[in-house]
C-alpha atoms as a PDB file:
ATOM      1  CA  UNK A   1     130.903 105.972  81.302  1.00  0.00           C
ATOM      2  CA  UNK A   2     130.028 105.976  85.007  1.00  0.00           C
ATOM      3  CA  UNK A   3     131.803 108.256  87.523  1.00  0.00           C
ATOM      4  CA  UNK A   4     133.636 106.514  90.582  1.00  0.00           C
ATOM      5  CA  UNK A   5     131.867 106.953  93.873  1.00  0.00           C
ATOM      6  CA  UNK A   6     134.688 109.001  95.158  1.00  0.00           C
ATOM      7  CA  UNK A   7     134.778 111.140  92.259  1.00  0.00           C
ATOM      8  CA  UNK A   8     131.424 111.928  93.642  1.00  0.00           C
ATOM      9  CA  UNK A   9     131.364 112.380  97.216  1.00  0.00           C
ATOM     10  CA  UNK A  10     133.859 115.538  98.919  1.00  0.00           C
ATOM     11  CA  UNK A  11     133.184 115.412 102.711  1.00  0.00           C
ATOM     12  CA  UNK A  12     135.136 117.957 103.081  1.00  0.00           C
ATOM     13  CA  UNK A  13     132.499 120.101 101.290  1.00  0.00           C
ATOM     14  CA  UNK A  14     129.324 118.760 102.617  1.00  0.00           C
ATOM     15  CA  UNK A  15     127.999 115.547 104.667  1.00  0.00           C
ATOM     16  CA  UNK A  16     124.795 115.445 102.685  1.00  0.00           C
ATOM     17  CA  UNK A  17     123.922 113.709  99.908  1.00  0.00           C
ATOM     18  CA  UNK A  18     121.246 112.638  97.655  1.00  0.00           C
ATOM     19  CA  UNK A  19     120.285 109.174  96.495  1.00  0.00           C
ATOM     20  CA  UNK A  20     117.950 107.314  94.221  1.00  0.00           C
ATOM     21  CA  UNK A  21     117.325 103.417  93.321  1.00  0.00           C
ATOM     22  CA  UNK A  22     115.374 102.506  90.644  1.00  0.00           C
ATOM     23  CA  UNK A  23     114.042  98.943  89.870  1.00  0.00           C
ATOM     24  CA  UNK A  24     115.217  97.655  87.012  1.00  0.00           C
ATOM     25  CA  UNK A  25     112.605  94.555  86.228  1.00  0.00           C
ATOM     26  CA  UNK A  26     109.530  95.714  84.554  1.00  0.00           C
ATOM     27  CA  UNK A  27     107.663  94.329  88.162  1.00  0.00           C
ATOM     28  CA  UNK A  28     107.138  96.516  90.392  1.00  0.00           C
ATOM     29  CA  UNK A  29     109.186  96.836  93.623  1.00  0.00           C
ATOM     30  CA  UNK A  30     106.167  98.716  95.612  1.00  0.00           C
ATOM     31  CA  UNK A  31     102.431  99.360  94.417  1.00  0.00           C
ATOM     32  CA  UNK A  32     100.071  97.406  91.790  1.00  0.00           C
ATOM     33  CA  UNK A  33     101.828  96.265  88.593  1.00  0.00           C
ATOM     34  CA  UNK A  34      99.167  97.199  85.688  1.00  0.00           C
ATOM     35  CA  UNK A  35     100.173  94.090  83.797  1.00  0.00           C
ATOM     36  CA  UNK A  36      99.383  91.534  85.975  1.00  0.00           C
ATOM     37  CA  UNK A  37      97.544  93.364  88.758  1.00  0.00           C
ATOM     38  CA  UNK A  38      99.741  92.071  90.814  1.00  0.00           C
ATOM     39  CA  UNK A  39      99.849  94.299  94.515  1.00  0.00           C
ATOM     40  CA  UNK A  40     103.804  94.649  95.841  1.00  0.00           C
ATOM     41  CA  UNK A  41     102.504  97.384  98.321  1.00  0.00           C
ATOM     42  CA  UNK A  42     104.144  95.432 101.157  1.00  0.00           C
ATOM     43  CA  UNK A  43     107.292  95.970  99.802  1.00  0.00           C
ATOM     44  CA  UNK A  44     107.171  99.454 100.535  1.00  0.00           C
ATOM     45  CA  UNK A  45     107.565  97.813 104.326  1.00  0.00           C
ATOM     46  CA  UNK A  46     110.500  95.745 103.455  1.00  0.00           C
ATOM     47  CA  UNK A  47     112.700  99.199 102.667  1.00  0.00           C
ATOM     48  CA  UNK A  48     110.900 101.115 105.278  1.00  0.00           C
ATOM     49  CA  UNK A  49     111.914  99.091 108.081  1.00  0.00           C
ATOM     50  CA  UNK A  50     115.844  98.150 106.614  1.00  0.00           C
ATOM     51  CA  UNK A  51     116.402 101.492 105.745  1.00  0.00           C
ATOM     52  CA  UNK A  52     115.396 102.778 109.405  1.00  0.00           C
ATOM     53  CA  UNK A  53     117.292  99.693 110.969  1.00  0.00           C
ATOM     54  CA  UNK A  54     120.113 101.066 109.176  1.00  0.00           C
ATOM     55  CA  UNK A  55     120.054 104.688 110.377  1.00  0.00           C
ATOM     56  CA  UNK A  56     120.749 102.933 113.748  1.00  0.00           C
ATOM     57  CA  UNK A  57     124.077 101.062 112.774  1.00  0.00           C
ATOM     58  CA  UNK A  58     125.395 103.146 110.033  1.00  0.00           C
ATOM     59  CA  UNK A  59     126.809 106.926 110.959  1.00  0.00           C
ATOM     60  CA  UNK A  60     124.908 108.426 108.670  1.00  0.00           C
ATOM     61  CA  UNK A  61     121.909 110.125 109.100  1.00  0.00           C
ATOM     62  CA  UNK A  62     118.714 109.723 106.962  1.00  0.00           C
ATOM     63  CA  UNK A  63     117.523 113.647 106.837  1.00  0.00           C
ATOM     64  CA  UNK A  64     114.259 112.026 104.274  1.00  0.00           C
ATOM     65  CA  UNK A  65     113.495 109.454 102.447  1.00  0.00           C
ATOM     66  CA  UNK A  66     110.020 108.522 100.012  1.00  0.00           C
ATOM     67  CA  UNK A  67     109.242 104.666  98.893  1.00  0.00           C
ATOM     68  CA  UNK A  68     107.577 105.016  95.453  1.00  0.00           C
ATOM     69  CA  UNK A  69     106.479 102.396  93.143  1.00  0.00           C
ATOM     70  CA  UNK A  70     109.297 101.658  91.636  1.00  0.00           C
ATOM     71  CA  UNK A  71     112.280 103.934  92.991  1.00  0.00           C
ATOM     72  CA  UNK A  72     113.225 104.847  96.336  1.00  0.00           C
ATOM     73  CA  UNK A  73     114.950 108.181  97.018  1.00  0.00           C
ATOM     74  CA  UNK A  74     116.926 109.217 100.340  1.00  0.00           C
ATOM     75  CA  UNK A  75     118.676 112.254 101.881  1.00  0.00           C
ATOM     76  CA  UNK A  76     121.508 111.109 103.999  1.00  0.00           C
ATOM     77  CA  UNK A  77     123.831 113.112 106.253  1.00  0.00           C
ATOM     78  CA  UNK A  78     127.577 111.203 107.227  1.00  0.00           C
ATOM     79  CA  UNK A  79     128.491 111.667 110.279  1.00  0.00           C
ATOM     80  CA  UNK A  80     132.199 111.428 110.534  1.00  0.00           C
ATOM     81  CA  UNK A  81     133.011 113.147 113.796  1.00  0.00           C
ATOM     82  CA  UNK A  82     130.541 110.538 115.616  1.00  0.00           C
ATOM     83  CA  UNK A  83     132.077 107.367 113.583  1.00  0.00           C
ATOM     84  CA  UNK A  84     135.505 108.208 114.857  1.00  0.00           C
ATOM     85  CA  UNK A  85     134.906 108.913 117.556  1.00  0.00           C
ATOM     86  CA  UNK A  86     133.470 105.500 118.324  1.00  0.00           C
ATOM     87  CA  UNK A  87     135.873 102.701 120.452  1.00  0.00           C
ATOM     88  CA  UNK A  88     137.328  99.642 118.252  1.00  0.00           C
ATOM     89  CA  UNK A  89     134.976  97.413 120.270  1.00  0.00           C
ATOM     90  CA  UNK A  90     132.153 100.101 118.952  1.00  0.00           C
ATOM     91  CA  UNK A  91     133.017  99.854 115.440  1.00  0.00           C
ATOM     92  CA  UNK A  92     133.263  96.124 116.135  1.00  0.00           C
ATOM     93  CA  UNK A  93     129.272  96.263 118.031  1.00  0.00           C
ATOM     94  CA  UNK A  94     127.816  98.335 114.935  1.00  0.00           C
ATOM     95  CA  UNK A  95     129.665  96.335 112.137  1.00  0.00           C
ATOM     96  CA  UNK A  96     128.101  93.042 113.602  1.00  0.00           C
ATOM     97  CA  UNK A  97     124.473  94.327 114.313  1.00  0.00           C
ATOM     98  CA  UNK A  98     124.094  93.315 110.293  1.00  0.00           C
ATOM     99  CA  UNK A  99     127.298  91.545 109.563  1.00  0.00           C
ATOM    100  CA  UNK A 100     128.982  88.967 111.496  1.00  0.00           C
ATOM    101  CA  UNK A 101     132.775  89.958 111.307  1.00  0.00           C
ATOM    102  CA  UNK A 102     135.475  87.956 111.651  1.00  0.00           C
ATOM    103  CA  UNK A 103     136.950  84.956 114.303  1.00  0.00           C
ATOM    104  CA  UNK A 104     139.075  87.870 115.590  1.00  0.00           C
ATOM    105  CA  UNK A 105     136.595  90.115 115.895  1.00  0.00           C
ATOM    106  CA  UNK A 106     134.107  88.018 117.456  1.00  0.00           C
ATOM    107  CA  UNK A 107     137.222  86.861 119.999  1.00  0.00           C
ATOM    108  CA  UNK A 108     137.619  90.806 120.631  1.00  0.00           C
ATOM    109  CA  UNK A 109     133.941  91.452 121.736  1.00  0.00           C
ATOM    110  CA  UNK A 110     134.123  88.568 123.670  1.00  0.00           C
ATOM    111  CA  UNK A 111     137.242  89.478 125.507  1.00  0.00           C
ATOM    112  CA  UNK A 112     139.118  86.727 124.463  1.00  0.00           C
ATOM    113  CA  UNK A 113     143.178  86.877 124.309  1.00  0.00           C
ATOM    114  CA  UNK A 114     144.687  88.211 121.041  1.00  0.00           C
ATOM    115  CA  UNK A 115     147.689  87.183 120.106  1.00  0.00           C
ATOM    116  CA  UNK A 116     150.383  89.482 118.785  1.00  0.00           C
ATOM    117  CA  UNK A 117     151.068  88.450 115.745  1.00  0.00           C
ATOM    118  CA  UNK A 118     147.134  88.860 115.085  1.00  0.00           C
ATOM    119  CA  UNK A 119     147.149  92.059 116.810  1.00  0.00           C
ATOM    120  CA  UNK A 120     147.572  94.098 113.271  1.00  0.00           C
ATOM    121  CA  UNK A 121     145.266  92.168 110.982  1.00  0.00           C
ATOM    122  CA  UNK A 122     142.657  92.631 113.705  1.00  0.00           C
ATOM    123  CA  UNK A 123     143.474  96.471 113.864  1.00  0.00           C
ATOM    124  CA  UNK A 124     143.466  96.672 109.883  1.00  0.00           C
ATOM    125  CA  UNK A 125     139.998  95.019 110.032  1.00  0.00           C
ATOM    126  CA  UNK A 126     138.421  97.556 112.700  1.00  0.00           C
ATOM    127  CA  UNK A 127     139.729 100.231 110.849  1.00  0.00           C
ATOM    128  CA  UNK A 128     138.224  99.033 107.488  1.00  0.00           C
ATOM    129  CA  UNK A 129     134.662  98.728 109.513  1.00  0.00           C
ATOM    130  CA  UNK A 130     135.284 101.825 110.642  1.00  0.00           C
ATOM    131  CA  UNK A 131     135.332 103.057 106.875  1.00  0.00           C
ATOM    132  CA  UNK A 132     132.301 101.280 105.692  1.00  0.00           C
ATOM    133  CA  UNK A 133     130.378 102.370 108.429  1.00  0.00           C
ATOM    134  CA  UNK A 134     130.463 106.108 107.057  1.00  0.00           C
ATOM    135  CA  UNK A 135     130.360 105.125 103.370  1.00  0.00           C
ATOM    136  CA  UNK A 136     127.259 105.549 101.394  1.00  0.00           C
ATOM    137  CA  UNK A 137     128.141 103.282  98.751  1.00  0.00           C
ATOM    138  CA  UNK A 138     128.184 100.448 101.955  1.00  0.00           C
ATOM    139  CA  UNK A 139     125.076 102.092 103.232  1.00  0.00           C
ATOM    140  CA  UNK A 140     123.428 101.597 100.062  1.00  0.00           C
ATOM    141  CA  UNK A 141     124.256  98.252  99.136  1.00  0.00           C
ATOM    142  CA  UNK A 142     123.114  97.214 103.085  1.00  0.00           C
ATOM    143  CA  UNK A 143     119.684  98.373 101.929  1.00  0.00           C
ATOM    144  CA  UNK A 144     119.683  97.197  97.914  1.00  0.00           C
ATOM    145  CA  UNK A 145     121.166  93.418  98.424  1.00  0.00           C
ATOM    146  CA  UNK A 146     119.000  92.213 100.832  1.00  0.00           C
ATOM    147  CA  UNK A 147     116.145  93.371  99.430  1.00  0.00           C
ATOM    148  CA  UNK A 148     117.183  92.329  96.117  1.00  0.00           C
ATOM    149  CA  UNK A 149     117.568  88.903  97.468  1.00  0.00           C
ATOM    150  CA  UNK A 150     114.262  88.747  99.188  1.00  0.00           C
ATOM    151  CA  UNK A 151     112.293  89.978  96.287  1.00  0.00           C
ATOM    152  CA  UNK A 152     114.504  87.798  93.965  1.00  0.00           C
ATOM    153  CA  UNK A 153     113.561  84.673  95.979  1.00  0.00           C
ATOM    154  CA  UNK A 154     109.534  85.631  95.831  1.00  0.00           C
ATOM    155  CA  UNK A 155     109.479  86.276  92.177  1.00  0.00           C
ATOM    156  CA  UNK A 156     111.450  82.673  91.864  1.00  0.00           C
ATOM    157  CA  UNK A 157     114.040  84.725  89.421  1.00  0.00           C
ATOM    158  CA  UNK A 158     117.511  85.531  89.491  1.00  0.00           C
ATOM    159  CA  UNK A 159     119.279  88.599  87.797  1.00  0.00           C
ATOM    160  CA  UNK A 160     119.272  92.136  88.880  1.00  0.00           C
ATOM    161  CA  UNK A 161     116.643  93.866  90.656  1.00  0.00           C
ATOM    162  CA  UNK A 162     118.098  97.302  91.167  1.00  0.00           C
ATOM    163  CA  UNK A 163     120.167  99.277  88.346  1.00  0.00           C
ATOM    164  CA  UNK A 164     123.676  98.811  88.567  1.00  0.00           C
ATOM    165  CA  UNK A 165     124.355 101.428  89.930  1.00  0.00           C
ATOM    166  CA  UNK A 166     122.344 103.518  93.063  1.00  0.00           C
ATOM    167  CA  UNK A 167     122.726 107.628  91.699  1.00  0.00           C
ATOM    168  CA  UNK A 168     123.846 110.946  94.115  1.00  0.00           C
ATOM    169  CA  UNK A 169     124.604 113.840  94.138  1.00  0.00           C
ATOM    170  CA  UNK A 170     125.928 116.799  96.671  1.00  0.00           C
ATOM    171  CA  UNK A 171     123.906 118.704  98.236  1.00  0.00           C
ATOM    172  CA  UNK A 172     126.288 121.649  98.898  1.00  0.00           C
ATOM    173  CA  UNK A 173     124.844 124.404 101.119  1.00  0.00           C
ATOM    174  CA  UNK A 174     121.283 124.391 103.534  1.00  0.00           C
ATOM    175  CA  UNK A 175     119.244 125.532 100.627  1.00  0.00           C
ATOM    176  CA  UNK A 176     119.834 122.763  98.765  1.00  0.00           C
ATOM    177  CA  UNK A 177     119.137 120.655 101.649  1.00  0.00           C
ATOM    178  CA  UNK A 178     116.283 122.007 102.437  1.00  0.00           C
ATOM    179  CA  UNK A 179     114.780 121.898  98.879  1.00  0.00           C
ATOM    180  CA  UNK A 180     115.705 118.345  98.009  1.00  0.00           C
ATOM    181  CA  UNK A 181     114.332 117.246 101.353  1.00  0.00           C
ATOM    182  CA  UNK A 182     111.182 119.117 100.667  1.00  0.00           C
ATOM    183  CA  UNK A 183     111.086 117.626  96.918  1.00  0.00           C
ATOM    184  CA  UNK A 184     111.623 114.166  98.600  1.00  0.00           C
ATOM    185  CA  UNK A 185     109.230 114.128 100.984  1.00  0.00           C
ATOM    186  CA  UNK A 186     105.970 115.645  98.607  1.00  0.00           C
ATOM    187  CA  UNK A 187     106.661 112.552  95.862  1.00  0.00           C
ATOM    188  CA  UNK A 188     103.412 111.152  96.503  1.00  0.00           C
ATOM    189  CA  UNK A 189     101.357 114.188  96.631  1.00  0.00           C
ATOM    190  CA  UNK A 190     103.385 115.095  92.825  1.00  0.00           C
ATOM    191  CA  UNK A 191     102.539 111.451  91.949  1.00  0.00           C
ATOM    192  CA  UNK A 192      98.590 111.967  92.712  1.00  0.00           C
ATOM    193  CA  UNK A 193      99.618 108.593  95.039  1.00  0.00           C
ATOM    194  CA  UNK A 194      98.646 111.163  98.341  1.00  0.00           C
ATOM    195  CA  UNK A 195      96.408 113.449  99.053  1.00  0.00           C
ATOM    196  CA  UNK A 196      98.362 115.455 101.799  1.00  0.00           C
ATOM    197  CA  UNK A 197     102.125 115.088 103.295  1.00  0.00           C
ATOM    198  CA  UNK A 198     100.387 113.201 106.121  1.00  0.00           C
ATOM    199  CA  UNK A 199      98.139 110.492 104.287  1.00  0.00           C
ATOM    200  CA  UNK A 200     101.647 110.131 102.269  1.00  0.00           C
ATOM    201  CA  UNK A 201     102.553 106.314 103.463  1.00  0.00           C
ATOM    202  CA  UNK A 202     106.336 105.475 103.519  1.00  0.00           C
ATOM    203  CA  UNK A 203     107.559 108.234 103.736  1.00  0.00           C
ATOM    204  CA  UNK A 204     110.169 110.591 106.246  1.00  0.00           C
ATOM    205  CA  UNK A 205     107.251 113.558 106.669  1.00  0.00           C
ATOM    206  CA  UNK A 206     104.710 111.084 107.607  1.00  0.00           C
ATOM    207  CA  UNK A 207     106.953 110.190 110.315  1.00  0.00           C
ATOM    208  CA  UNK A 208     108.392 113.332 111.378  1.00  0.00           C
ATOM    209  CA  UNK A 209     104.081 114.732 111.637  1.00  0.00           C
ATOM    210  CA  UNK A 210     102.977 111.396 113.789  1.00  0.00           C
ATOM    211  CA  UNK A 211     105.873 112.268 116.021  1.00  0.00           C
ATOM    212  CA  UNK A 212     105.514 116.464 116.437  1.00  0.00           C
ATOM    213  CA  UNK A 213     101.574 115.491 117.144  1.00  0.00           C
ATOM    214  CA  UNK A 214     103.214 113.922 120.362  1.00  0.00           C
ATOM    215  CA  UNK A 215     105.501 116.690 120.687  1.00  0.00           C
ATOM    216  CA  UNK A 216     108.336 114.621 119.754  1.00  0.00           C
ATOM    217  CA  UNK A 217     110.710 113.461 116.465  1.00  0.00           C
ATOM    218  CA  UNK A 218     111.315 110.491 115.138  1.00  0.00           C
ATOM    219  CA  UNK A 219     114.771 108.892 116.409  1.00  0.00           C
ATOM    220  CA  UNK A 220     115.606 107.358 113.548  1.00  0.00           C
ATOM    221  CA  UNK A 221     116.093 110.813 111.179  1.00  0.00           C
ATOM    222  CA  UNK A 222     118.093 113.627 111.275  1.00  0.00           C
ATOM    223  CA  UNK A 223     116.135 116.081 113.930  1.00  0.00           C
ATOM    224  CA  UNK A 224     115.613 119.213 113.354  1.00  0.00           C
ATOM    225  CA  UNK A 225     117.032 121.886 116.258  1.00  0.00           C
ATOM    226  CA  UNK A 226     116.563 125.364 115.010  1.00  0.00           C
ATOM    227  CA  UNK A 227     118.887 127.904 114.994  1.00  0.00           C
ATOM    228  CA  UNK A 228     119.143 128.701 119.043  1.00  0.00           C
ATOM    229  CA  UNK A 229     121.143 125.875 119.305  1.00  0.00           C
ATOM    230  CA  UNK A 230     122.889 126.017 116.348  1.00  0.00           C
ATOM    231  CA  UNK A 231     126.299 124.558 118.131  1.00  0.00           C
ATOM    232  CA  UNK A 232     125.134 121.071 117.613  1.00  0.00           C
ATOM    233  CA  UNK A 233     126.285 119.823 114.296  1.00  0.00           C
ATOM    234  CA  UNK A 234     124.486 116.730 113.821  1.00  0.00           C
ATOM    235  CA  UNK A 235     121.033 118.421 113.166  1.00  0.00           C
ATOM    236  CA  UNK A 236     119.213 120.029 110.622  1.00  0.00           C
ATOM    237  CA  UNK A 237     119.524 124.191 111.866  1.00  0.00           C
ATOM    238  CA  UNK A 238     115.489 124.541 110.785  1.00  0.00           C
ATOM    239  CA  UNK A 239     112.647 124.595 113.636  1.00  0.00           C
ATOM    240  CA  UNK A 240     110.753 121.248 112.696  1.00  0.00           C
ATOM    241  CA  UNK A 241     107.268 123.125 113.315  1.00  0.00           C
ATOM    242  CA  UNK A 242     108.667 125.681 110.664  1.00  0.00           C
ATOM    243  CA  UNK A 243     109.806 123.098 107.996  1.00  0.00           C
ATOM    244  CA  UNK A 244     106.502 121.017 108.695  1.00  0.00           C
ATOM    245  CA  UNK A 245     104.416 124.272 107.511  1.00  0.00           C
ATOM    246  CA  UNK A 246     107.246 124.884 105.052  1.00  0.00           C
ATOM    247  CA  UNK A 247     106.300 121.569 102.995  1.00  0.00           C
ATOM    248  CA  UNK A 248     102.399 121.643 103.923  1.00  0.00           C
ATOM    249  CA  UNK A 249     102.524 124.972 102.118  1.00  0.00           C
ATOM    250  CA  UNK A 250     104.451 123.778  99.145  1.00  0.00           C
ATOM    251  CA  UNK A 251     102.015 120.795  99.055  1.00  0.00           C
ATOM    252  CA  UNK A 252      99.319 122.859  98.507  1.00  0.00           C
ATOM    253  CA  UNK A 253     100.309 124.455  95.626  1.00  0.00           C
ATOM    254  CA  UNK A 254     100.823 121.190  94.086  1.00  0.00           C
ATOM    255  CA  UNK A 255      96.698 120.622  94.010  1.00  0.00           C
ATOM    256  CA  UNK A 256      94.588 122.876  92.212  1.00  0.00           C
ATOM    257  CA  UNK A 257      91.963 122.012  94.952  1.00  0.00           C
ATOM    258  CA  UNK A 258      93.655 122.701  98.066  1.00  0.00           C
ATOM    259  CA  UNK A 259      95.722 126.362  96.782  1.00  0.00           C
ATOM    260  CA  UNK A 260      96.244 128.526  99.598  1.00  0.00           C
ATOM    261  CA  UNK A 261      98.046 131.810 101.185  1.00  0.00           C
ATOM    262  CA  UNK A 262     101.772 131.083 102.048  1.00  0.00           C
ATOM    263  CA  UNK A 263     102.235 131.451 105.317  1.00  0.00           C
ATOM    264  CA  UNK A 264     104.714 134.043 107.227  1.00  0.00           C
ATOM    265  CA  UNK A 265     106.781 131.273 108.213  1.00  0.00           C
ATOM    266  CA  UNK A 266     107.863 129.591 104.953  1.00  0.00           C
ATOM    267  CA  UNK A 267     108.450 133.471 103.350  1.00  0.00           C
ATOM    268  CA  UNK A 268     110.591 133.785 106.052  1.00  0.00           C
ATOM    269  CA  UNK A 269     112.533 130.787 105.512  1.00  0.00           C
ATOM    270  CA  UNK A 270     112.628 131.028 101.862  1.00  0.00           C
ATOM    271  CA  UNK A 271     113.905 134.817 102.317  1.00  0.00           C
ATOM    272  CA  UNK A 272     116.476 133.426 104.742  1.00  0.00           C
ATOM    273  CA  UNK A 273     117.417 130.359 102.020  1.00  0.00           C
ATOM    274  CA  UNK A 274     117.771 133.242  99.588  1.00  0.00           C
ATOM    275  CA  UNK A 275     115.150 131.463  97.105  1.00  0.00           C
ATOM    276  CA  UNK A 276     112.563 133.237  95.983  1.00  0.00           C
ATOM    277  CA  UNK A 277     109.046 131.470  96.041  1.00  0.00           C
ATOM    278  CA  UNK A 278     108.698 130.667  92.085  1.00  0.00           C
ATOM    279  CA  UNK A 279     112.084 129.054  92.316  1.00  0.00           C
ATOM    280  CA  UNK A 280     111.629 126.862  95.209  1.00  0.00           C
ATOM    281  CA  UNK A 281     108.119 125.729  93.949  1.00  0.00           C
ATOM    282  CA  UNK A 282     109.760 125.104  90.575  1.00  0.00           C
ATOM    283  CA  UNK A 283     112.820 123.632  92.277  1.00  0.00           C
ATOM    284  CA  UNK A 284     110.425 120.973  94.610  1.00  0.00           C
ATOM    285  CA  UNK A 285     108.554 120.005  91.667  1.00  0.00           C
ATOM    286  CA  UNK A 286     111.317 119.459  89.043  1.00  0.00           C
ATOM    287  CA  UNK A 287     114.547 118.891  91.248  1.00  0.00           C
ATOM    288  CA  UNK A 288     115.433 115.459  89.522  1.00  0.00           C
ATOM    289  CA  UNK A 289     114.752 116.881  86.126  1.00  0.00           C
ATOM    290  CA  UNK A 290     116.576 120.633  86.641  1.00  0.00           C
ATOM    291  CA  UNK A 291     119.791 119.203  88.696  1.00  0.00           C
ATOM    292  CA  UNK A 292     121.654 116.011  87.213  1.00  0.00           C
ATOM    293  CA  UNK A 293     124.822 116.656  89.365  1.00  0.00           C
ATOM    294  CA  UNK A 294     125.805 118.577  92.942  1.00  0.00           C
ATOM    295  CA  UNK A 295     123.097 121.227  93.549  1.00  0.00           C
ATOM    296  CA  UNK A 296     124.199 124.415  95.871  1.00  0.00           C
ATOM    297  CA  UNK A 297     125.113 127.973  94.727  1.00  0.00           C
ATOM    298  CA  UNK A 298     127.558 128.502  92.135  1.00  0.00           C
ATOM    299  CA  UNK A 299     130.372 129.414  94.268  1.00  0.00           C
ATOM    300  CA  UNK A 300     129.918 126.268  96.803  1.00  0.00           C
ATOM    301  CA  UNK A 301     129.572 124.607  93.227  1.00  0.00           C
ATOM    302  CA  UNK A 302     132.937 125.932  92.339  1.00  0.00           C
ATOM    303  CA  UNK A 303     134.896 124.760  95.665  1.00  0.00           C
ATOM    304  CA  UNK A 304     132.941 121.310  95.469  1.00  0.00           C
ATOM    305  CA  UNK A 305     134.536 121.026  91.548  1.00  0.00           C
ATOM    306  CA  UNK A 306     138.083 122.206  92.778  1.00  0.00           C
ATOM    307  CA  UNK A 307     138.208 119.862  95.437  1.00  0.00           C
ATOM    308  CA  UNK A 308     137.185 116.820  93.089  1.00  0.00           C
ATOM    309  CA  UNK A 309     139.756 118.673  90.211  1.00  0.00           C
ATOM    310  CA  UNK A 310     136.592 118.503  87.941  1.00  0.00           C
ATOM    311  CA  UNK A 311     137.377 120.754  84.911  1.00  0.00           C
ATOM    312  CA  UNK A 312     133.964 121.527  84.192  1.00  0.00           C
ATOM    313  CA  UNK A 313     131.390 123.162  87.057  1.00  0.00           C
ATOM    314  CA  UNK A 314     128.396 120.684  85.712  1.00  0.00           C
ATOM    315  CA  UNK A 315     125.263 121.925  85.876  1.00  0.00           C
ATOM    316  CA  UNK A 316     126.521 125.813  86.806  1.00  0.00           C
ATOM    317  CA  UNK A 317     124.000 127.996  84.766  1.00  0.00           C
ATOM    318  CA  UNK A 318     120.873 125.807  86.632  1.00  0.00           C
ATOM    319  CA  UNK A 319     122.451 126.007  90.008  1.00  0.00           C
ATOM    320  CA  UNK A 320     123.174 129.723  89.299  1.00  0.00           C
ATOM    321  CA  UNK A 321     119.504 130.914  88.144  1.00  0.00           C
ATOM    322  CA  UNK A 322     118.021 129.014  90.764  1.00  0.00           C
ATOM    323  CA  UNK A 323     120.026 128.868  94.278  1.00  0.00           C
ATOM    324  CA  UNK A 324     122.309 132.210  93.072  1.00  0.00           C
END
């Protein structure tokens, strides 16, 4: 039987999450179906660009993402300091970027009179946005549904296109960030789809490389801040020059032809993460495989099961041998 969404997700102990949707029609959503040689490739844009649309109205934060052939995976981060922090007629501004709200809400932004006695429904509605807007089961059906519909309306079908159900799981401490961002992002290179991180289309290290060759990062993901300014919680407390190498050297070990030396700076993050190297190489290879539930160290494990009054610490004895 499935779990409830909020049986799943503890804010209180940790913003990040992982998530996966997998196509559910024998067609492909991205790539060349073998059947009918059919290409979808330009699919892969259709998630690409609504997924980075939403980064700008939801507040959550996409930390990585990788479009595959037939399943899309994401690291998100919710914000929800910066969503309540936001004015009603913010909420109201965000909400209505995809949706388009109600008569009162529309009156609101336009600065029309409201009446008292609609006063509370409009203030029940606002707060409701409010809620959705730092929910990943809303941010995840704003990217499924539309696509859904658009690819539904190609393929001249009707039905599902996604599973029911999109999966996640907690991500409880930095090393488990880190290593499911890092097993996100080098998809296509474990696929044999890519070559190298940066020939790897569709994907959040593609982006984050394009932009640090400018000297910049990408606006739409999570940046990356390193620890001198560690104060600023909406960032990702990693140097993005240091996690760049740190997944270029993983990469490599991926390829028989391309094997290298580690470099200083991904020991040194590793020693930091408290992972030694044949874990996190076994951990960036196999993460979906080795870790069906919340992934962090056995005692984060043990607060995140408290919290949710889960009986049983799932998943434990894997999260034990290889985070500690």
């Amino acid at each position: 039987m499935a779990v409830p969404r909020e049986r799943l997700v503890s804010l209180e102990d940790t913003p990040f999450y992982h998530c996966v949707s997998r196509c559910v029609r024998r067609a492909f959503l991205c790539g060349v179906d073998s059947y009918s040689g059919q290409s979808y490739e330009y699919r892969r844009d259709w998630i690409e660009e609504r997924l980075l649309l939403l980064s700008q109205v939801f507040s959550i934060d996409i930390c990585a993402y990788a479009v595959m052939s037939n399943h899309l995976h994401v690291v998100l981060k919710v914000d929800v300091e910066r969503a309540e922090a936001w004015t009603d007629e913010e909420v109201i501004v965000q909400w209505q970027k995809l949706f388009k709200g109600t008569l009162l809400t529309q009156k609101r932004l336009k600065g029309d009179k409201i009446e008292a006695y609609e006063l509370e429904t409009l203030n029940q509605t606002i707060t409701a946005y409010r809620q959705r807007l730092m929910d990943i089961s809303w941010f995840m059906r704003s990217l499924n549904e539309p696509i859904a519909r658009q690819a539904n309306k190609e393929d001249k079908c009707t039905g599902r296109f996604w599973e029911g159900r999109f999966k996640s799981q907690a991500l409880l401490d930095e090393a488990a960030v880190l290593a499911c961002m890092a097993y996100v992002d080098l998809n296509p290179v474990r696929a044999k789809i890519a070559d190298t991180p940066e020939t790897s289309d569709y994907t959040s290290i593609k982006r984050r490389i394009k932009a640090a060759m400018k000297g910049e990062q990408p606006s739409e993901l999570l940046p990356f801040i390193g620890n001198e300014r560690a104060n600023m919680p909406s960032s990702l407390m990693f140097s993005v020059k240091d996690y760049l190498q740190l997944v270029d050297d993983t990469s490599r070990q991926f390829r028989d032809d391309k094997r290298g030396a580690i470099a200083a700076s991904t020991l040194d993050i590793l020693a930091r993460l408290n992972i030694p190297l044949e874990n996190w190489l076994k951990i960036t290879s196999e993460f979906h495989d080795l870790f069906k539930g919340p992934v962090g160290t056995l005692q984060q494990l043990s607060q995140y099961c408290e919290h949710l009054e889960k009986r049983r610490r799932h998943g434990a004895k894997i999260c034990q041998k290889m985070l500690g």
